[in-house]
PDB file of N, CA and C in Angstrom:
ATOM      1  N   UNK A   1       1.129  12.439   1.505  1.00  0.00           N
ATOM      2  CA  UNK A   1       1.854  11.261   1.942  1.00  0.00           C
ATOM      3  C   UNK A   1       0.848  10.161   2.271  1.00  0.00           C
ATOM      4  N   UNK A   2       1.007   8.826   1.768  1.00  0.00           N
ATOM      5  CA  UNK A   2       0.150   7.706   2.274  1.00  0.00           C
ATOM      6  C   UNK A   2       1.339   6.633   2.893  1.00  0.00           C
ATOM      7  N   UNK A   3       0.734   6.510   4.340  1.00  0.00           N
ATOM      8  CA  UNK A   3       1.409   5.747   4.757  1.00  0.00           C
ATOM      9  C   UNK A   3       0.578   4.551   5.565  1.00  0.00           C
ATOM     10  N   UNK A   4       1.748   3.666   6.039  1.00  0.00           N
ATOM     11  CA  UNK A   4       0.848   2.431   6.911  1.00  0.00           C
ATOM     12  C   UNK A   4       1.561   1.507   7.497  1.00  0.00           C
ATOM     13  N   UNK A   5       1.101   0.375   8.048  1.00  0.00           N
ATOM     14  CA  UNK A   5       1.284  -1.192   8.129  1.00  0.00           C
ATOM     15  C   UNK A   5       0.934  -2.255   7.378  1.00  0.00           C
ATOM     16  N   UNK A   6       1.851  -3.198   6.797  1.00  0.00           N
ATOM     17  CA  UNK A   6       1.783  -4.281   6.251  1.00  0.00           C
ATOM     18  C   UNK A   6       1.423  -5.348   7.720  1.00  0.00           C
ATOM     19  N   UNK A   7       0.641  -6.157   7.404  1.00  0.00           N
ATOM     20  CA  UNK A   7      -0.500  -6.827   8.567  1.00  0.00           C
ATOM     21  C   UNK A   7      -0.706  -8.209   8.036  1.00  0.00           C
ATOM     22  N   UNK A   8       0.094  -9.290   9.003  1.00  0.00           N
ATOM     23  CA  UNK A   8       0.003 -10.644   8.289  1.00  0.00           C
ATOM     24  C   UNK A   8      -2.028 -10.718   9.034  1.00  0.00           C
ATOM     25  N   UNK A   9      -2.628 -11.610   8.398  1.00  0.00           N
ATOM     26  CA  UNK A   9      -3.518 -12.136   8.882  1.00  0.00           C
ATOM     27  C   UNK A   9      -4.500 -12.155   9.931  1.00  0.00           C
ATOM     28  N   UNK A  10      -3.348 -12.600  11.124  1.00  0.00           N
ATOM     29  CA  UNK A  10      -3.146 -12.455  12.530  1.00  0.00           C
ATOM     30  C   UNK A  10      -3.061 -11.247  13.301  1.00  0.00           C
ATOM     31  N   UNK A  11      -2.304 -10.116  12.026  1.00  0.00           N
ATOM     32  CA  UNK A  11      -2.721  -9.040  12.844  1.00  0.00           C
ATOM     33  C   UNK A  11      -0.999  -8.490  12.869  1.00  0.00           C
ATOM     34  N   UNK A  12       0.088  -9.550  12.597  1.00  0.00           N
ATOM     35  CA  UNK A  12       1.336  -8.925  13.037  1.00  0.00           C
ATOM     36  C   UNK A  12       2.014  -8.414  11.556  1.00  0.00           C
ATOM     37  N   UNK A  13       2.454  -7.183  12.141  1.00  0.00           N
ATOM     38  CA  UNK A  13       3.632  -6.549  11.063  1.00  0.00           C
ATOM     39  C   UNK A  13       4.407  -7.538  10.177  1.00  0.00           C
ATOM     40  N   UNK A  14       4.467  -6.988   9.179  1.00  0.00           N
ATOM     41  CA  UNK A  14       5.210  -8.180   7.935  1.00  0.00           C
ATOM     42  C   UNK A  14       6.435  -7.365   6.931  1.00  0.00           C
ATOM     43  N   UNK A  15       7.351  -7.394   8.011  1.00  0.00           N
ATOM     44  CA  UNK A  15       8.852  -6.931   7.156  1.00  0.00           C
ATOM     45  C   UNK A  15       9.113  -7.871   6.101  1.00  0.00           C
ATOM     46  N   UNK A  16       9.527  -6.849   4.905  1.00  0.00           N
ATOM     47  CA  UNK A  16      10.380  -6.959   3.880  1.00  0.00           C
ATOM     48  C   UNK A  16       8.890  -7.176   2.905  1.00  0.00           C
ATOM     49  N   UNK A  17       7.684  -6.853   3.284  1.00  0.00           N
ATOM     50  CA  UNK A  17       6.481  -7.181   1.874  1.00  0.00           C
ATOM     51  C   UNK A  17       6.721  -6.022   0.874  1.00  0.00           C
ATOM     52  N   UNK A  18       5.933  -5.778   0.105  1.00  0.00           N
ATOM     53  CA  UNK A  18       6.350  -5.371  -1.107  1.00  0.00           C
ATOM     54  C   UNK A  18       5.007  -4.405  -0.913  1.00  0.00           C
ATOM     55  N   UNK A  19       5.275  -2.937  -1.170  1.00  0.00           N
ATOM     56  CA  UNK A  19       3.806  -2.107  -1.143  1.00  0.00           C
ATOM     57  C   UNK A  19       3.830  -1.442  -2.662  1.00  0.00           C
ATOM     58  N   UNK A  20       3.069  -1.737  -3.363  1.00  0.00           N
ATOM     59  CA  UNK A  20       2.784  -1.374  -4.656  1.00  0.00           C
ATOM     60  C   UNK A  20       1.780  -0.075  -5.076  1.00  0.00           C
ATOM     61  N   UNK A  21       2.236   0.822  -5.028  1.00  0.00           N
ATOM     62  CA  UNK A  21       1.550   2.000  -5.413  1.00  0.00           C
ATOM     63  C   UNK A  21       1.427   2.290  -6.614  1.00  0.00           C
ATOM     64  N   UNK A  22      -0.017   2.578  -7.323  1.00  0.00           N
ATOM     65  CA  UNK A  22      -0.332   2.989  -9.003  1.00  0.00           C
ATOM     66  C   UNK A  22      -0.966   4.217  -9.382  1.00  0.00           C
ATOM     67  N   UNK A  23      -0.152   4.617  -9.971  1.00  0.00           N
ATOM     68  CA  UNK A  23      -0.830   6.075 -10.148  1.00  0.00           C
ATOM     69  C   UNK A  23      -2.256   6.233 -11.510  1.00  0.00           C
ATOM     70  N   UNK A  24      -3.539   6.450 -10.634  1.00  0.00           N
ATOM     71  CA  UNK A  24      -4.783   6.326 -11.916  1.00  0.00           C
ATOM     72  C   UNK A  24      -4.666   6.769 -12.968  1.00  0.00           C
ATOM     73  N   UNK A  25      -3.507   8.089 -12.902  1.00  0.00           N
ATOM     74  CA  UNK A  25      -3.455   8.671 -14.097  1.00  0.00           C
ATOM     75  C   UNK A  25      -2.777   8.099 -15.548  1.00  0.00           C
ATOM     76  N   UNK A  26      -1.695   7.757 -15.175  1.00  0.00           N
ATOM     77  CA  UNK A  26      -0.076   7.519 -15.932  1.00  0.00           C
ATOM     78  C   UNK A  26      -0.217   5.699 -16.117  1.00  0.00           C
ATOM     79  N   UNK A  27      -0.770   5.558 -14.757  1.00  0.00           N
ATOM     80  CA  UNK A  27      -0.469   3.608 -14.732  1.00  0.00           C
ATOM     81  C   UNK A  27       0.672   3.576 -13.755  1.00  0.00           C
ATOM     82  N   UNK A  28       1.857   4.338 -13.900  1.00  0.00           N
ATOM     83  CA  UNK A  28       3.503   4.208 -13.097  1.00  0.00           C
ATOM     84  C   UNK A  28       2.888   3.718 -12.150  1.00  0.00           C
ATOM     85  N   UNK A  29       3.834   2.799 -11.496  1.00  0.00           N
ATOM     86  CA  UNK A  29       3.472   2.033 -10.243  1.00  0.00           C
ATOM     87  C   UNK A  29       5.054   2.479  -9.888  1.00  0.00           C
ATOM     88  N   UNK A  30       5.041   2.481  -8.541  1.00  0.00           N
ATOM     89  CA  UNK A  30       6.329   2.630  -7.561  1.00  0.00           C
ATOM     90  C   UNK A  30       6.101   1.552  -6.758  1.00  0.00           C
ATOM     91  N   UNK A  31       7.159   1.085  -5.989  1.00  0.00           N
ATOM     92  CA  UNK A  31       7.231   0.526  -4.829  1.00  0.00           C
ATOM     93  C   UNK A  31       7.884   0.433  -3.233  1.00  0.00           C
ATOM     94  N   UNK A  32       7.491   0.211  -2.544  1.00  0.00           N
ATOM     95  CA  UNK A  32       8.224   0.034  -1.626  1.00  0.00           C
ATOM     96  C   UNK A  32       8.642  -1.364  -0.462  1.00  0.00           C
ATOM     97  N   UNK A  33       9.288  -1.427  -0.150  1.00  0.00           N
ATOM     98  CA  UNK A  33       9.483  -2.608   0.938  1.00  0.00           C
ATOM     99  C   UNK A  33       9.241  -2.539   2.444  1.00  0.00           C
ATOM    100  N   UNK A  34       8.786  -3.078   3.124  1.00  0.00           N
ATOM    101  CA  UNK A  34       7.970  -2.408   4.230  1.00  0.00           C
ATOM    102  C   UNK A  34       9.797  -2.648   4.859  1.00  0.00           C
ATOM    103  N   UNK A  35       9.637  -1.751   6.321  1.00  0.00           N
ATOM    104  CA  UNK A  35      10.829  -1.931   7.255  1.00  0.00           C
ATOM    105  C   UNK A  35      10.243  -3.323   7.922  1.00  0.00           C
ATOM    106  N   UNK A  36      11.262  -3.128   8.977  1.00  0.00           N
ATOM    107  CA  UNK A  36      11.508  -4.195  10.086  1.00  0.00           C
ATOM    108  C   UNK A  36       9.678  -4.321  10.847  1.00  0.00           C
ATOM    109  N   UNK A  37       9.491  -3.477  10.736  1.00  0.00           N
ATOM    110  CA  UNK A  37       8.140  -3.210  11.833  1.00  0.00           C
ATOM    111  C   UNK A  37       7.118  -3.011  10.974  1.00  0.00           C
ATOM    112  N   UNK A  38       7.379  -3.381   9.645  1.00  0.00           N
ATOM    113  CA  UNK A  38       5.941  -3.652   8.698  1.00  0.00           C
ATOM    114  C   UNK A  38       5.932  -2.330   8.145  1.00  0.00           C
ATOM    115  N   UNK A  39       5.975  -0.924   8.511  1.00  0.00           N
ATOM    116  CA  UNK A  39       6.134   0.011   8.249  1.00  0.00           C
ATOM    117  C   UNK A  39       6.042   0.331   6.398  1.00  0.00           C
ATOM    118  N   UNK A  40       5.686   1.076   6.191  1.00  0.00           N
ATOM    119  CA  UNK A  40       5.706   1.949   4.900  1.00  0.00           C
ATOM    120  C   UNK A  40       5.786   3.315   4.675  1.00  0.00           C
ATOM    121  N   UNK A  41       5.699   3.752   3.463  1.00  0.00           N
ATOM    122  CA  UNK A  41       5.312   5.276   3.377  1.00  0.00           C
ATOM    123  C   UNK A  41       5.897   6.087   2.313  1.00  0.00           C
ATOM    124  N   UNK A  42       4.825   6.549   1.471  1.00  0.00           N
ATOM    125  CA  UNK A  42       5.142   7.278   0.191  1.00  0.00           C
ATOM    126  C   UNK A  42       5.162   9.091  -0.122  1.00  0.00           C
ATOM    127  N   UNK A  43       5.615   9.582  -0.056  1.00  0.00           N
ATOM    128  CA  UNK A  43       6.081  10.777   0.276  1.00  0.00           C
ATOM    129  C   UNK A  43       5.805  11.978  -1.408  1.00  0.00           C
ATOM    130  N   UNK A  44       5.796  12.720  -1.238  1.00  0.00           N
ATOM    131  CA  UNK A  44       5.371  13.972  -2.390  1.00  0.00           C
ATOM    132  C   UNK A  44       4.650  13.498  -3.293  1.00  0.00           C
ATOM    133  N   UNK A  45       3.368  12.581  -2.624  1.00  0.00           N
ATOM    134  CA  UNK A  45       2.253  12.336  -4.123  1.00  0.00           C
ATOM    135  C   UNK A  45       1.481  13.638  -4.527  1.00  0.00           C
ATOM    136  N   UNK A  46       1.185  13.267  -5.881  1.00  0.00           N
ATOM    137  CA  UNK A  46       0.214  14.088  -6.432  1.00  0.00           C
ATOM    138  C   UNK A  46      -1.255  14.072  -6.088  1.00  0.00           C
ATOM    139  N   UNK A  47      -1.412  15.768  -5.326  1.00  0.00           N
ATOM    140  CA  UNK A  47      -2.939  15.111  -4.953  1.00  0.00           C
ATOM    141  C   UNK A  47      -3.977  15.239  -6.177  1.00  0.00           C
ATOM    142  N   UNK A  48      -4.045  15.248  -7.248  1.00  0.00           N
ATOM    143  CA  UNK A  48      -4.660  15.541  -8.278  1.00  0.00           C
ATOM    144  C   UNK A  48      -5.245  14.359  -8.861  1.00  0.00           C
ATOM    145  N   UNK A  49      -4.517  13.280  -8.126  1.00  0.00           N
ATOM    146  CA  UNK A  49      -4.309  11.538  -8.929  1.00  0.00           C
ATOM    147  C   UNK A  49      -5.183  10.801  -8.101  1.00  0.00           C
ATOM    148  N   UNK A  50      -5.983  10.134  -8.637  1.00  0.00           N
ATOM    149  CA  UNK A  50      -6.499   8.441  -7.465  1.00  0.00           C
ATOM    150  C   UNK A  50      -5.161   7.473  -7.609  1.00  0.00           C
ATOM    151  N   UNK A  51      -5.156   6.949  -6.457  1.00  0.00           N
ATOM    152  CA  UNK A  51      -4.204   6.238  -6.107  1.00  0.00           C
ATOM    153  C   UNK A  51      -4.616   4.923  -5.570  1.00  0.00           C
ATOM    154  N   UNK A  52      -4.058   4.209  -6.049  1.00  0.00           N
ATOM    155  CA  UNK A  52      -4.487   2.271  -5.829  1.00  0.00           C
ATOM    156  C   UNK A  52      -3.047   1.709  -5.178  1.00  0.00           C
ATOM    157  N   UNK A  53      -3.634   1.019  -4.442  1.00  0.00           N
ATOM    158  CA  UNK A  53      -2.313   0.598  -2.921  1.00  0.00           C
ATOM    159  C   UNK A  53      -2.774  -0.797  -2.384  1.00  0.00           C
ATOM    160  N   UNK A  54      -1.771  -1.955  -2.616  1.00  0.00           N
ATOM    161  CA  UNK A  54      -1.716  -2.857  -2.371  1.00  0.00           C
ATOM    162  C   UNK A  54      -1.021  -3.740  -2.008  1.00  0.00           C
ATOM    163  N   UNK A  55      -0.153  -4.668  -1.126  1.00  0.00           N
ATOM    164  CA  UNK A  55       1.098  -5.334  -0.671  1.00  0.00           C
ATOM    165  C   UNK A  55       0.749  -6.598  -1.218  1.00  0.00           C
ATOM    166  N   UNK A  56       2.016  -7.213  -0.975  1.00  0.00           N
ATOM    167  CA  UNK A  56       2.036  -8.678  -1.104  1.00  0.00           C
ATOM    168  C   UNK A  56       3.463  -9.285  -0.331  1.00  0.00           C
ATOM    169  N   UNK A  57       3.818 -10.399  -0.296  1.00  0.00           N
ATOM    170  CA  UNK A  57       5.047 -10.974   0.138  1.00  0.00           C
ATOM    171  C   UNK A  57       4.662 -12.643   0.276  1.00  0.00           C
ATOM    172  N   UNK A  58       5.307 -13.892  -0.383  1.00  0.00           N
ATOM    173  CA  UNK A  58       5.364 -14.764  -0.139  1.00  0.00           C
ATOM    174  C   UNK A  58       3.784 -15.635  -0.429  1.00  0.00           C
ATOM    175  N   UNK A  59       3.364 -14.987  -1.382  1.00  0.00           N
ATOM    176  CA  UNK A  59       2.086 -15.691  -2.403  1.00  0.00           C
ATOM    177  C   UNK A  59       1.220 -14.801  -1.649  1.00  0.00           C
ATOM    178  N   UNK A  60       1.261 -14.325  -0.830  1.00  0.00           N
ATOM    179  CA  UNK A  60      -0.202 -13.539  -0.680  1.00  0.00           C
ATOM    180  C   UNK A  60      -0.193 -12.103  -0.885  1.00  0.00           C
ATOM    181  N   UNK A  61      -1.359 -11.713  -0.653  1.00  0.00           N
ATOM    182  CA  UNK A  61      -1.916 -10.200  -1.074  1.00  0.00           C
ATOM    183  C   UNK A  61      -2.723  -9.844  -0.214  1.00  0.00           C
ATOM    184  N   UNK A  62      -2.728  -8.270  -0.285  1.00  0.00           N
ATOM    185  CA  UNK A  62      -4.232  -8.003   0.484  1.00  0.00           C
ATOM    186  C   UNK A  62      -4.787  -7.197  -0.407  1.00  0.00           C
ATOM    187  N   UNK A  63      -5.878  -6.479  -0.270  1.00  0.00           N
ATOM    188  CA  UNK A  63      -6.886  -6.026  -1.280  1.00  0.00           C
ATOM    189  C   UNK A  63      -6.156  -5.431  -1.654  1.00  0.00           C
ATOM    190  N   UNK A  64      -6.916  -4.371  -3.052  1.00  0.00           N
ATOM    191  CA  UNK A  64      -6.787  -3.052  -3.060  1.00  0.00           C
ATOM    192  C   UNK A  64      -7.137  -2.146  -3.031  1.00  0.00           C
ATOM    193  N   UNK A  65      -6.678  -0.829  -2.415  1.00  0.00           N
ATOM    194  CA  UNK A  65      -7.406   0.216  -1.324  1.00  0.00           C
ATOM    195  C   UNK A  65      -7.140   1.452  -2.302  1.00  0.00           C
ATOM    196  N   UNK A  66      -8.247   2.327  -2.859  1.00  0.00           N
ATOM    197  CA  UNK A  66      -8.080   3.610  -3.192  1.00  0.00           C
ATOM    198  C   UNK A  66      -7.902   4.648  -2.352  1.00  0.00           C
ATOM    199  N   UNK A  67      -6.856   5.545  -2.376  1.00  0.00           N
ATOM    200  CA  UNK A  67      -6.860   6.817  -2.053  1.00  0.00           C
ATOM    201  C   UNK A  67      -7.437   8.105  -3.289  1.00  0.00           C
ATOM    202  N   UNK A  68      -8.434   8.373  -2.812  1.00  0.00           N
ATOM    203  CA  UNK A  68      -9.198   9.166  -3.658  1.00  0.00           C
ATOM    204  C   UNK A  68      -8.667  11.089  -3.886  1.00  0.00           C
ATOM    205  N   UNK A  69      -8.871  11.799  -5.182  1.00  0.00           N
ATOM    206  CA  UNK A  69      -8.507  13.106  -5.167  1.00  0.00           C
ATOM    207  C   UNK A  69      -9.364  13.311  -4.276  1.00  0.00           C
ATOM    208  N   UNK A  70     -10.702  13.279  -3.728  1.00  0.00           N
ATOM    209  CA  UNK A  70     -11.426  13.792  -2.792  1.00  0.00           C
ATOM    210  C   UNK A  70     -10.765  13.400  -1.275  1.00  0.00           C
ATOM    211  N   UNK A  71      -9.931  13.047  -1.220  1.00  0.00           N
ATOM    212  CA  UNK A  71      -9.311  12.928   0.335  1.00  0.00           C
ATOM    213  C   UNK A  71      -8.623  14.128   0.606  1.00  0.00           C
ATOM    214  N   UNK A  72      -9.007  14.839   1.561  1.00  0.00           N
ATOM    215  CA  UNK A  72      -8.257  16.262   0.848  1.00  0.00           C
ATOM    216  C   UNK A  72      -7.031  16.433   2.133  1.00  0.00           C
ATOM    217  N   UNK A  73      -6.799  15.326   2.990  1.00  0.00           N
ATOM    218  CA  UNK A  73      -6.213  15.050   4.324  1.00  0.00           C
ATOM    219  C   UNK A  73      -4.390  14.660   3.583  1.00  0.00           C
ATOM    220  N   UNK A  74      -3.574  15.745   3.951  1.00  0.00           N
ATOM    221  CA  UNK A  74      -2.236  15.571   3.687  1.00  0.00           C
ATOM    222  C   UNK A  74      -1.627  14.248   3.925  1.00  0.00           C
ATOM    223  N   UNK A  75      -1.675  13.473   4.816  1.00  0.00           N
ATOM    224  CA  UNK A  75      -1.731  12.552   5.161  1.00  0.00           C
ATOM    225  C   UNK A  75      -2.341  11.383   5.515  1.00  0.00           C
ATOM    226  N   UNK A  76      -2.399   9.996   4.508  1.00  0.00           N
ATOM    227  CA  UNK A  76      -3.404   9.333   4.326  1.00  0.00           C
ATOM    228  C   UNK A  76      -3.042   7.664   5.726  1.00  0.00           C
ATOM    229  N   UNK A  77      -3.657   7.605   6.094  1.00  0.00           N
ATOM    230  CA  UNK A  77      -2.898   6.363   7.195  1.00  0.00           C
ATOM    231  C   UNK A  77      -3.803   4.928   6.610  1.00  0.00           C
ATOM    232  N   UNK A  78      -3.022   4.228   5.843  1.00  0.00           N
ATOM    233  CA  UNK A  78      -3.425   2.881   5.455  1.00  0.00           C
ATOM    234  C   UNK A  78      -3.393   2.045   5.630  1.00  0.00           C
ATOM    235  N   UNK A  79      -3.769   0.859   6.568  1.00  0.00           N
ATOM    236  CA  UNK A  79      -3.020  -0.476   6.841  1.00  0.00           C
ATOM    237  C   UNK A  79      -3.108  -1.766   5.996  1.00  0.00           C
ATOM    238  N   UNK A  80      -2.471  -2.390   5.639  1.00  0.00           N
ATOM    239  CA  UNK A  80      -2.796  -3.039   4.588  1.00  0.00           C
ATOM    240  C   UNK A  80      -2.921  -4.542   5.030  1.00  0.00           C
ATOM    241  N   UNK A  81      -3.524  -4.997   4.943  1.00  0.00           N
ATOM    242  CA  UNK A  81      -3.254  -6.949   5.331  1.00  0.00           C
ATOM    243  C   UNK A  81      -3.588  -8.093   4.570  1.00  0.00           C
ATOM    244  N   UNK A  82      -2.211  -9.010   4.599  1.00  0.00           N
ATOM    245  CA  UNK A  82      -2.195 -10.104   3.314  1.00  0.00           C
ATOM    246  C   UNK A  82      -3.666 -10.816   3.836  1.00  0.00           C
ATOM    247  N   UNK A  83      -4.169 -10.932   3.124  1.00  0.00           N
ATOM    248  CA  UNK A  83      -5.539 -12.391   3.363  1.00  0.00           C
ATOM    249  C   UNK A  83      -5.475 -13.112   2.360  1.00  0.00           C
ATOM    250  N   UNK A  84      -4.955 -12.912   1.175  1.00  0.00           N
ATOM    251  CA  UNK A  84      -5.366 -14.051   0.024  1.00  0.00           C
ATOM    252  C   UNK A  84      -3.905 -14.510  -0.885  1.00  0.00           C
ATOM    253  N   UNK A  85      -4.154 -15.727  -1.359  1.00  0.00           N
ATOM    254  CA  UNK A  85      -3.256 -16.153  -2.479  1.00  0.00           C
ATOM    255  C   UNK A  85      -3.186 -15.336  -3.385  1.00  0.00           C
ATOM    256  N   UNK A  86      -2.381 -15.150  -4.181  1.00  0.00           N
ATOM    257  CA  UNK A  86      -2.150 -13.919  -5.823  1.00  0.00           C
ATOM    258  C   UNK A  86      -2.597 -15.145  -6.595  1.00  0.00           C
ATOM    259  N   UNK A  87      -3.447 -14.425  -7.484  1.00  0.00           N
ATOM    260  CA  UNK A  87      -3.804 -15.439  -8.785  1.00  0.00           C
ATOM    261  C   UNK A  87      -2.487 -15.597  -9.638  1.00  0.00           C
ATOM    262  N   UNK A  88      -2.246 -16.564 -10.020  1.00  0.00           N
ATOM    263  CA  UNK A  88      -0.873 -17.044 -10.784  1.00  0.00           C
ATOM    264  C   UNK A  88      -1.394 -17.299 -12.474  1.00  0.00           C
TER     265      UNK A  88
END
């Protein structure tokens, strides 16, 4: 499971952003929408896969963060935070 907070800038939770998960293997990307409290969380991944994890909402983005097959921790805790414009 990788889970987290969507994190405006400032530091505060950012309901309704968009968390984009890609699987290294396949490409499939899933998504999710953070809750009320910024909240996320992706449930029965494959640990066999690198995994690339990134939000956005309202032109911005924040990096993107690998979860590696070498993480061997059932549970990955990620926080994510918009800092930049999306290239258009």
């Amino acid at each position: 499971m990788i889970e987290g907070t969507v994190l405006s800038s400032a530091g505060a939770p950012v309901p309704g952003a968009i968390v984009l998960l890609k699987d290294g293997k396949t490409l499939q990307v899933r998504s999710y929408i953070a809750q009320q409290d910024g909240r996320y969380r992706f449930y029965g991944l494959s640990t066999d896969v690198n995994w690339e994890l990134r939000a956005e909402k309202d032109g911005l983005t924040s990096k993107t963060k690998t979860v590696s097959v070498f993480d061997s921790h059932p549970s990955v805790q990620l926080n994510l935070k918009l800092v930049k414009k999306m290239k258009t």
